[in-house]
C-alpha atoms as a PDB file:
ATOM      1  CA  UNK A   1       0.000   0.000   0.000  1.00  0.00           C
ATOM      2  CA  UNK A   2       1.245   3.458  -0.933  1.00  0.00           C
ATOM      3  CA  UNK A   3       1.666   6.177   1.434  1.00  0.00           C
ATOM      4  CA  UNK A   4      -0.235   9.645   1.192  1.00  0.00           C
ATOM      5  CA  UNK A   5       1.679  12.404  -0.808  1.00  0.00           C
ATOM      6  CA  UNK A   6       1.047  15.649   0.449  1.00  0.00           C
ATOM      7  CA  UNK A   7       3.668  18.652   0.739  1.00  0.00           C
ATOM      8  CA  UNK A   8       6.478  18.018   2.902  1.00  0.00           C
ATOM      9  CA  UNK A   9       6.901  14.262   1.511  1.00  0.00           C
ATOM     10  CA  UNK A  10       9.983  12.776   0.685  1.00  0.00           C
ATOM     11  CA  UNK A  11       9.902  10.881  -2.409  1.00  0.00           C
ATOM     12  CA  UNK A  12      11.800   9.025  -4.976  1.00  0.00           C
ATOM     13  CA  UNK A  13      11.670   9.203  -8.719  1.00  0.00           C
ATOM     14  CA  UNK A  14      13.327   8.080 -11.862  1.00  0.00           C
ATOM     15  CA  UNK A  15      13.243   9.894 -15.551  1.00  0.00           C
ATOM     16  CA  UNK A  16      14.739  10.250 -18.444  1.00  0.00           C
ATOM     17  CA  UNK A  17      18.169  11.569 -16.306  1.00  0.00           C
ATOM     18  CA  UNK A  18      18.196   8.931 -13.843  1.00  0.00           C
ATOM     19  CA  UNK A  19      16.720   8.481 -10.221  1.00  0.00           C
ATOM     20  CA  UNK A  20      16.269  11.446  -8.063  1.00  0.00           C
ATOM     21  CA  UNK A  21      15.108  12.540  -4.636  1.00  0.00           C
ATOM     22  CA  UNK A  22      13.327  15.423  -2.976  1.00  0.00           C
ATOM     23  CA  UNK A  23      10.406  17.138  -1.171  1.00  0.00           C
ATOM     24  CA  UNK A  24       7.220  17.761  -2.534  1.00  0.00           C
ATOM     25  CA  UNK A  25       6.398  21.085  -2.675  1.00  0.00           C
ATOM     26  CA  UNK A  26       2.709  20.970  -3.615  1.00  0.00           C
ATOM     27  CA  UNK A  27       0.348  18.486  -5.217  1.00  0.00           C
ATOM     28  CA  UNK A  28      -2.016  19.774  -8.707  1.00  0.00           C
ATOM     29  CA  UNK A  29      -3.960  17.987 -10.842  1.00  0.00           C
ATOM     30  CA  UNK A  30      -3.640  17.914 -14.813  1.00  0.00           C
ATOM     31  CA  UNK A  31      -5.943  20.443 -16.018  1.00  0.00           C
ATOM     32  CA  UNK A  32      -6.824  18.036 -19.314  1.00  0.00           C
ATOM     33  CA  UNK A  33      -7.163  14.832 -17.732  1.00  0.00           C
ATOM     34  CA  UNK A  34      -7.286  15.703 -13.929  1.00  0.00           C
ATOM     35  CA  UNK A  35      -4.000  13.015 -13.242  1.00  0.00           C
ATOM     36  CA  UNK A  36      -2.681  13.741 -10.103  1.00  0.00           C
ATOM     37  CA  UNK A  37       1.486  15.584 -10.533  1.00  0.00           C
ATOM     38  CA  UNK A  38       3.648  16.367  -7.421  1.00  0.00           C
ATOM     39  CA  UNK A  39       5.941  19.313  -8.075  1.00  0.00           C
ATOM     40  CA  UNK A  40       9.101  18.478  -6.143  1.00  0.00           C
ATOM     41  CA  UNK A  41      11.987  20.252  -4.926  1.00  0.00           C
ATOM     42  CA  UNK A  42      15.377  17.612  -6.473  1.00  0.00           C
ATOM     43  CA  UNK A  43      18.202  17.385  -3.414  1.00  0.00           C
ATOM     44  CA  UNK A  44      21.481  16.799  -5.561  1.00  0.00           C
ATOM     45  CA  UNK A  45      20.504  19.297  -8.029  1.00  0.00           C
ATOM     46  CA  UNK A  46      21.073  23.267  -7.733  1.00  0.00           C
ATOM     47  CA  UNK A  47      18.892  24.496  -4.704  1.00  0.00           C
ATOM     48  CA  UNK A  48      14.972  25.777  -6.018  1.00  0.00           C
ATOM     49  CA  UNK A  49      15.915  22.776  -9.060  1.00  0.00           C
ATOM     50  CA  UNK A  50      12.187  21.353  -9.062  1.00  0.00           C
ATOM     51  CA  UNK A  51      10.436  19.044 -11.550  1.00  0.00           C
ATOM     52  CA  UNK A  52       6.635  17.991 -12.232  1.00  0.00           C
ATOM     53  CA  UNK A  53       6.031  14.392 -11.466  1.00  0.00           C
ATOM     54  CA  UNK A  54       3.014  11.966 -12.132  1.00  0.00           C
ATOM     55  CA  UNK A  55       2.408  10.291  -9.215  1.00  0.00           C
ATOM     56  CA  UNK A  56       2.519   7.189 -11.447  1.00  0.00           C
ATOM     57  CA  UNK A  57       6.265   7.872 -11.877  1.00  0.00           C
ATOM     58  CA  UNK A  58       6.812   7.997  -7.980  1.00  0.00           C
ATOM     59  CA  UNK A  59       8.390   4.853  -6.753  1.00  0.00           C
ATOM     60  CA  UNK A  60       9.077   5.335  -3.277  1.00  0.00           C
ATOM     61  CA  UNK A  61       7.685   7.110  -0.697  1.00  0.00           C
ATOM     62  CA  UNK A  62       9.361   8.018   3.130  1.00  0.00           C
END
C-alpha cells in the first residue's frame, strides 16, 4: 500500500536523467485529464531545481 503524498513528503523518482530525490512542494492535478502531478523540490541538483512528477512515476515514498 502506498503512502499519502502531500507537501512536505519525501519521495523518490526516476526519468529520463536517472533516479532522483526530494520534497514535494505541492500536489495539482492535470488540467486536461485531472492526473494527479507532485511538483518536487530535487536534493542533488542546484537548490529551487524542481520538476513535475506523475504520481505514477513515484516509486518510493518516506
Amino acid at each position: 500500500m502506498m503512502k499519502t503524498i502531500d507537501a512536505g513528503t519525501r519521495v523518490h523518482f526516476q526519468n529520463e536523467s536517472g533516479t532522483h530525490s526530494g520534497q514535494v512542494l505541492h500536489v495539482l492535478p492535470h488540467i486536461g485529464n485531472g492526473q494527479l502531478y507532485a511538483v518536487i523540490e530535487v536534493d542533488h541538483f542546484l537548490p529551487g531545481m524542481t520538476f513535475c512528477v506523475p504520481f505514477d512515476e513515484i516509486t518510493d515514498v518516506e
